[in-house]
C-alpha atoms as a PDB file:
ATOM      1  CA  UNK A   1       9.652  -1.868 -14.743  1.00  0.00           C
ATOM      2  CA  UNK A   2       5.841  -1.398 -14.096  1.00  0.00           C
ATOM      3  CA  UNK A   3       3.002   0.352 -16.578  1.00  0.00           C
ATOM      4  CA  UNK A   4      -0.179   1.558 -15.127  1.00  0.00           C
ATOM      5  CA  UNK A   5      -2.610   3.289 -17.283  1.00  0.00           C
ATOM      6  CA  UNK A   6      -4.952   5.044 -15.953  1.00  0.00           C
ATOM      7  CA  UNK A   7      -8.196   6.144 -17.902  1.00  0.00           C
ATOM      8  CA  UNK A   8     -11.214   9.127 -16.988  1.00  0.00           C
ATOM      9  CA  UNK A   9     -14.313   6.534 -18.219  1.00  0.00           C
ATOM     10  CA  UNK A  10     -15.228   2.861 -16.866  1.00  0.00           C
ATOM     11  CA  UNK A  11     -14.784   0.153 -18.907  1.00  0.00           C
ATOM     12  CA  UNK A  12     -10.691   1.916 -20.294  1.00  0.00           C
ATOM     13  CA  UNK A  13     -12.619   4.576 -21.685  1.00  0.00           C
ATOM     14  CA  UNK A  14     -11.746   8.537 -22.575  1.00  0.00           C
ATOM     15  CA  UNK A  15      -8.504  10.199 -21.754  1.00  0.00           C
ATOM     16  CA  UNK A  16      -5.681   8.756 -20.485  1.00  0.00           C
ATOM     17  CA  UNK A  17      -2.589   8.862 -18.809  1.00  0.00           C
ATOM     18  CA  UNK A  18       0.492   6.236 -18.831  1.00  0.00           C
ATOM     19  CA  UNK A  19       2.431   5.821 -15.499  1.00  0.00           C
ATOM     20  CA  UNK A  20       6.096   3.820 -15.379  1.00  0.00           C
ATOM     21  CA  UNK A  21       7.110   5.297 -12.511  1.00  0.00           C
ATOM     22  CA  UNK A  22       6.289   7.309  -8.596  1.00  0.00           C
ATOM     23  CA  UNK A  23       3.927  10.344  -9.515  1.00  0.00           C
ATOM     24  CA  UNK A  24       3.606  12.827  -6.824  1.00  0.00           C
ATOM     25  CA  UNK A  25       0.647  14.436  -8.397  1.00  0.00           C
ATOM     26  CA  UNK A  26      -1.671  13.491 -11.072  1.00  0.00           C
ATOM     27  CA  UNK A  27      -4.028  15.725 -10.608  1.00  0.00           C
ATOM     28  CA  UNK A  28      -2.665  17.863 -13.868  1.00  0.00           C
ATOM     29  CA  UNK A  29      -2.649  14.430 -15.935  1.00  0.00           C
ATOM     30  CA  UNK A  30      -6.433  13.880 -15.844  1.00  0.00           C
ATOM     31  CA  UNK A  31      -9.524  15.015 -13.757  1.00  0.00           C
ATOM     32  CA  UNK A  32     -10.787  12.043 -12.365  1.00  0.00           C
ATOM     33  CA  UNK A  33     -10.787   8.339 -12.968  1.00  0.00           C
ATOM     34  CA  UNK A  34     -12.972   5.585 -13.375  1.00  0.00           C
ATOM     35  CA  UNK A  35     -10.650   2.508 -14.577  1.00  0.00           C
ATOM     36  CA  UNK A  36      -7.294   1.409 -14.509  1.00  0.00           C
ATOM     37  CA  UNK A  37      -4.963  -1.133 -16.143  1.00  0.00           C
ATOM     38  CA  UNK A  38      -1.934  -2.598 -14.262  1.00  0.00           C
ATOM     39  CA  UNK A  39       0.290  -4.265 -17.257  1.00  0.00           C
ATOM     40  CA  UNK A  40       3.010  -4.667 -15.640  1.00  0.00           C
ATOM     41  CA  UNK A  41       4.113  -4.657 -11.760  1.00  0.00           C
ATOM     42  CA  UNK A  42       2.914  -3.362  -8.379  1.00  0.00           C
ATOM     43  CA  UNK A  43       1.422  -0.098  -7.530  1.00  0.00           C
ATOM     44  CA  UNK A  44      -0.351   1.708  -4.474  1.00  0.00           C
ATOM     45  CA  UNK A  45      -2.895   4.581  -5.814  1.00  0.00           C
ATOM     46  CA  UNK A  46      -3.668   7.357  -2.942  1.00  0.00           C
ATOM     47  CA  UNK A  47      -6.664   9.908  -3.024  1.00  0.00           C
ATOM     48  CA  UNK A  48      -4.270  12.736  -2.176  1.00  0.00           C
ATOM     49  CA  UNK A  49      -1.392  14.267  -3.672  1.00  0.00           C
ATOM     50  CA  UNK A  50       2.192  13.303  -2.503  1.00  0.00           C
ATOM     51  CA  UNK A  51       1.122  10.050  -1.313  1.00  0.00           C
ATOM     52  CA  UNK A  52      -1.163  10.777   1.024  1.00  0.00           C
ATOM     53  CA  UNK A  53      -4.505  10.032   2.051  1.00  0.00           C
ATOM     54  CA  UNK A  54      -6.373   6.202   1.156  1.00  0.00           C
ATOM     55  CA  UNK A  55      -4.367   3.923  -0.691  1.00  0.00           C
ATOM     56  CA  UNK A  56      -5.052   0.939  -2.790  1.00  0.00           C
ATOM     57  CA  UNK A  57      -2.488  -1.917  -3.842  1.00  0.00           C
ATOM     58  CA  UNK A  58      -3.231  -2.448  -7.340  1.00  0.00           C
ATOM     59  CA  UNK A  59      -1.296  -5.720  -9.155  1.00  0.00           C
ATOM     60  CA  UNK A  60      -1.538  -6.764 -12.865  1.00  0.00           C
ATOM     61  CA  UNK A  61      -5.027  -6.777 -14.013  1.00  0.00           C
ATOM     62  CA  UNK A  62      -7.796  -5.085 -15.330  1.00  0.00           C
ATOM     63  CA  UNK A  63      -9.941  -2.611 -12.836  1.00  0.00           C
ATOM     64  CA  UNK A  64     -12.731  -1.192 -15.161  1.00  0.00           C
ATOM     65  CA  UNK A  65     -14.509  -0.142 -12.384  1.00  0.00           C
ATOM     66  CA  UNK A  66     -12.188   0.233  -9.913  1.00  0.00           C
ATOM     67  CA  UNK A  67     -14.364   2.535  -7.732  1.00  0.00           C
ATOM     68  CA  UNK A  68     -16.579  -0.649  -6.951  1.00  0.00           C
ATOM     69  CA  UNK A  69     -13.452  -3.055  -6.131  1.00  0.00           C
ATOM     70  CA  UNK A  70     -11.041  -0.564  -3.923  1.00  0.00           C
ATOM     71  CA  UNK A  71     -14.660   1.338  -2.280  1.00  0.00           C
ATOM     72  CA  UNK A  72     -12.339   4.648  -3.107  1.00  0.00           C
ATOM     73  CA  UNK A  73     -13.672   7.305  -4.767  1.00  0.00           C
ATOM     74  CA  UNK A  74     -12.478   8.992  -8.481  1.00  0.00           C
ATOM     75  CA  UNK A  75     -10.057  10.759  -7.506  1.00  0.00           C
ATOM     76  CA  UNK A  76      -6.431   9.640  -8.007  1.00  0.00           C
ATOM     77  CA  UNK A  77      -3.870  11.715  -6.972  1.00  0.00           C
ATOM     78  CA  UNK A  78      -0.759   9.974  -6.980  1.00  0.00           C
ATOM     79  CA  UNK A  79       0.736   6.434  -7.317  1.00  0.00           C
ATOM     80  CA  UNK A  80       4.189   4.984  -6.261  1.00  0.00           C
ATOM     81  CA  UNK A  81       5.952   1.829  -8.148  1.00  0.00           C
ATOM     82  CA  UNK A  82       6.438  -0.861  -6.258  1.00  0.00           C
ATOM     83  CA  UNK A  83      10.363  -1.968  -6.770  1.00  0.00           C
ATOM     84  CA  UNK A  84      10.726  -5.408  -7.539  1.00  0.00           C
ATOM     85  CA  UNK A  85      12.317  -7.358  -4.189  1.00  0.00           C
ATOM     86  CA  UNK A  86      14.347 -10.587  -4.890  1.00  0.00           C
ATOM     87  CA  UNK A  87      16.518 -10.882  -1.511  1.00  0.00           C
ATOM     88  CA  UNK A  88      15.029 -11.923   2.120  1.00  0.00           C
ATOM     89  CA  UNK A  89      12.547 -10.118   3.937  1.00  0.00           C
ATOM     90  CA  UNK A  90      12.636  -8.193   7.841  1.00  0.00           C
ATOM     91  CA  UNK A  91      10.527  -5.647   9.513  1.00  0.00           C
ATOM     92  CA  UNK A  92      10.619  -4.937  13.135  1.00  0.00           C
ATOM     93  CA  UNK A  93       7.332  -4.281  15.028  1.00  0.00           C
ATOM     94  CA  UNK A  94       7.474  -1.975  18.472  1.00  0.00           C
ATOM     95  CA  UNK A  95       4.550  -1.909  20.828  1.00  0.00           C
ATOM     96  CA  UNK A  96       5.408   2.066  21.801  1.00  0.00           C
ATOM     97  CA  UNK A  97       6.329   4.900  19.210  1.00  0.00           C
ATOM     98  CA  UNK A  98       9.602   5.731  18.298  1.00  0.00           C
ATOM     99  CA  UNK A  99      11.247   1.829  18.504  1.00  0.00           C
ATOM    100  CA  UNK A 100       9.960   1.615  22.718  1.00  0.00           C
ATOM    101  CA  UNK A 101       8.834  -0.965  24.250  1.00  0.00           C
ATOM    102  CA  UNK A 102       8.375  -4.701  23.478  1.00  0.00           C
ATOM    103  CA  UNK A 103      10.170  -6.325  19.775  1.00  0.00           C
ATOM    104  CA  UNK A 104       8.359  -8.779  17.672  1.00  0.00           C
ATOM    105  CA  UNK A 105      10.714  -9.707  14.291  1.00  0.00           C
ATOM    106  CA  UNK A 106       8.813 -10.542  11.065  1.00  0.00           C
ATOM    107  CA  UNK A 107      10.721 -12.567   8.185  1.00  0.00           C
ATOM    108  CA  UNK A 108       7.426 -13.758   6.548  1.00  0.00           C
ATOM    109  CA  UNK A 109       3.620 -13.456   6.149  1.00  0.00           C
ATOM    110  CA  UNK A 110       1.589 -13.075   9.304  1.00  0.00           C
ATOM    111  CA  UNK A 111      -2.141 -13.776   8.748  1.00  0.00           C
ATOM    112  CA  UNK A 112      -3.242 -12.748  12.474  1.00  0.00           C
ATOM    113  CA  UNK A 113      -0.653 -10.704  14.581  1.00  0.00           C
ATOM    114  CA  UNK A 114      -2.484 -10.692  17.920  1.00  0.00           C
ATOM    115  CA  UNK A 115      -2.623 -15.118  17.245  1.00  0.00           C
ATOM    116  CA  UNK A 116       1.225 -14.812  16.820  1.00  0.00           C
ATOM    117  CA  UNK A 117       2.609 -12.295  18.653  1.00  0.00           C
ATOM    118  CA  UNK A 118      -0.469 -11.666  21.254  1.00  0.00           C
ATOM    119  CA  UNK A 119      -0.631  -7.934  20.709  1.00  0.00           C
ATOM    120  CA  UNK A 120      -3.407  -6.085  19.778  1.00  0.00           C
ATOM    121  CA  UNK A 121      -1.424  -3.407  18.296  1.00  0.00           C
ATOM    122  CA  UNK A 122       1.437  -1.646  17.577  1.00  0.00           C
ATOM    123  CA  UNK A 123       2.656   1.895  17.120  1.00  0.00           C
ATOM    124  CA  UNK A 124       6.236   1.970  15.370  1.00  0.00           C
ATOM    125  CA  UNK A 125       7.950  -0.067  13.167  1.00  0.00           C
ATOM    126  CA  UNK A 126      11.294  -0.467  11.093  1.00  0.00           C
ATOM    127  CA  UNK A 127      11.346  -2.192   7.749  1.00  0.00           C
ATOM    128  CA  UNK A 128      14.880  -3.503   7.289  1.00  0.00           C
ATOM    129  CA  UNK A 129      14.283  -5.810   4.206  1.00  0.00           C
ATOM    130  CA  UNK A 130      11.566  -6.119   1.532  1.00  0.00           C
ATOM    131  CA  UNK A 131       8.332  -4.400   0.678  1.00  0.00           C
ATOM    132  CA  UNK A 132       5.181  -4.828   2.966  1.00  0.00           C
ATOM    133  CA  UNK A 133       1.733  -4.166   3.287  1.00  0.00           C
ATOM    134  CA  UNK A 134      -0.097  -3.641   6.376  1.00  0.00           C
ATOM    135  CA  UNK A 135      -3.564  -4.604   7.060  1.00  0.00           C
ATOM    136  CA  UNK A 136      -6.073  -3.360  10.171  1.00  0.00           C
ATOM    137  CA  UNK A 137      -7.751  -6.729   9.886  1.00  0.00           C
ATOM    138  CA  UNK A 138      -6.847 -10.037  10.046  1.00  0.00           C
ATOM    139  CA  UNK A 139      -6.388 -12.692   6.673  1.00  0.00           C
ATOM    140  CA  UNK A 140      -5.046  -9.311   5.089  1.00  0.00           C
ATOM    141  CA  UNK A 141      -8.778  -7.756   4.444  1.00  0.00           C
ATOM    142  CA  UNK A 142      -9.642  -3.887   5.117  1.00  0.00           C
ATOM    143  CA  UNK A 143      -7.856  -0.821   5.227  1.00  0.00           C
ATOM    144  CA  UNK A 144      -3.872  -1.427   4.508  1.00  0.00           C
ATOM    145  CA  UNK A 145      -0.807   0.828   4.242  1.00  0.00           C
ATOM    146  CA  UNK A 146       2.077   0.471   2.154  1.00  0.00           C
ATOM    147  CA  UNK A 147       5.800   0.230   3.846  1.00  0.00           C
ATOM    148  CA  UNK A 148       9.095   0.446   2.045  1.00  0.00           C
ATOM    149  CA  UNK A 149      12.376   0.257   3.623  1.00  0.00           C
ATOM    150  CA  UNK A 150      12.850   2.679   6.462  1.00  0.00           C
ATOM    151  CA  UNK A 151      11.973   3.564  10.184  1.00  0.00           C
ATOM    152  CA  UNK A 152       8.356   4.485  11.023  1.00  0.00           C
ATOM    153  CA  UNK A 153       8.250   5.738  14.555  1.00  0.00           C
ATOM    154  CA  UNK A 154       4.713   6.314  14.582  1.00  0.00           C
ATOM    155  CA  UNK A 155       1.620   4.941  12.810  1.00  0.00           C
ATOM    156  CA  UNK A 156       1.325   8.005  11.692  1.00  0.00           C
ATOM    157  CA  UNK A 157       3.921   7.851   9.096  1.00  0.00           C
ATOM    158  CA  UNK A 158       2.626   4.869   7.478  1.00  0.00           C
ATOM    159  CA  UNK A 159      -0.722   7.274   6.833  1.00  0.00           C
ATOM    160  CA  UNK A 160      -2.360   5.221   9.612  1.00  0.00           C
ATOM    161  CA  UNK A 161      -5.865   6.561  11.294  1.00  0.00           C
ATOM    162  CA  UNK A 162      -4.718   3.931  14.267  1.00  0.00           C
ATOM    163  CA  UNK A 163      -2.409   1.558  14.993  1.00  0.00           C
ATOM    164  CA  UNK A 164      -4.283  -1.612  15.096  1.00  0.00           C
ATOM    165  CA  UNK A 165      -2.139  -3.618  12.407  1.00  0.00           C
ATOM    166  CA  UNK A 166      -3.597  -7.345  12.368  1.00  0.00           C
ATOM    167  CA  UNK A 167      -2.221  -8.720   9.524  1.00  0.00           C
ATOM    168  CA  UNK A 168       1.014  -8.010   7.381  1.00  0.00           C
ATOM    169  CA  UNK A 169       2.308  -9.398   4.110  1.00  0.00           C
ATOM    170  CA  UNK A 170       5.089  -9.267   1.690  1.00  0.00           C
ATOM    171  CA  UNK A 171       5.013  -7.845  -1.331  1.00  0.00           C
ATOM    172  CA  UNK A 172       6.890 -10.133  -4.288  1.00  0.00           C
ATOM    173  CA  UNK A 173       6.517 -10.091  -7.645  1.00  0.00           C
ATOM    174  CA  UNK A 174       2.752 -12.051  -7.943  1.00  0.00           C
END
């Protein structure tokens, strides 16, 4: 079970609001925030309602200013729990949209796709195993998209502006 708190001032000041689970829309919970406290488990925060829009992996910690560490602005409209993974990992990566083209298979980590798999991109995907986050650069830096089990035949439906994927990693329990 995760716990994230949110809070309206930096530094875990004002109002706040208690999360254990997904929240389509937290707009009616508070206006805007400035911190957040992760006390247990995994989360990704979005900007928009019904997970949608930028998103932010947030792990257990302290965020008092989060607005300087994630670059996002104050608004947080919804959040999804990260479920806790203990078996084996596998997500399928297709060069064309809707599962076309040419098949890479990823069981673990990959730091630098185009190194690995010498593809500059990709456009679909299906996540068979595990929880994953995607990342447009490589070493897992810059813009990344959460993926939980399921098909994604465009990069679209991972809230992707493109579909230049360059790094990928699992999400466990850290």
């Amino acid at each position: 079970m995760g716990k994230i708190i949110f809070y309206e001032d930096r530094n875990f000041g004002g109002r706040y609001y208690e999360c254990t689970s997904d929240c389509a829309d937290l707009h009616s919970m508070f206006d805007h925030c400035h911190s957040i406290r992760v006390e247990s488990g995994m989360f990704v925060i979005y900007d928009r309602p019904s997970y949608t829009g930028n998103q932010y992996f947030m792990r257990r910690g302290e965020y008092s200013d989060y607005m300087s560490t994630t670059s996002m602005n104050y608004c947080v409209r919804s959040c999804r729990m990260i479920p806790t993974h203990d078996g084996s990992f596998k997500m399928q990566l297709y060069e064309h949209f809707d599962m076309g083209g040419e098949m890479m298979e990823l069981t673990d980590d990959c730091s630098n796709l185009m190194g690995r798999f010498h593809l500059s991109n990709f456009n679909s995907c299906n996540v068979m195993e595990g929880h994953w986050l995607l990342y447009e650069q490589p070493n897992y830096r810059g813009r990344h998209y959460y993926l939980r089990p399921g098909q994604y035949r465009s990069f679209v439906e991972w809230s992707g502006m493109s579909s230049r994927i360059s790094s990928i990693r699992r999400l466990m329990d850290l």
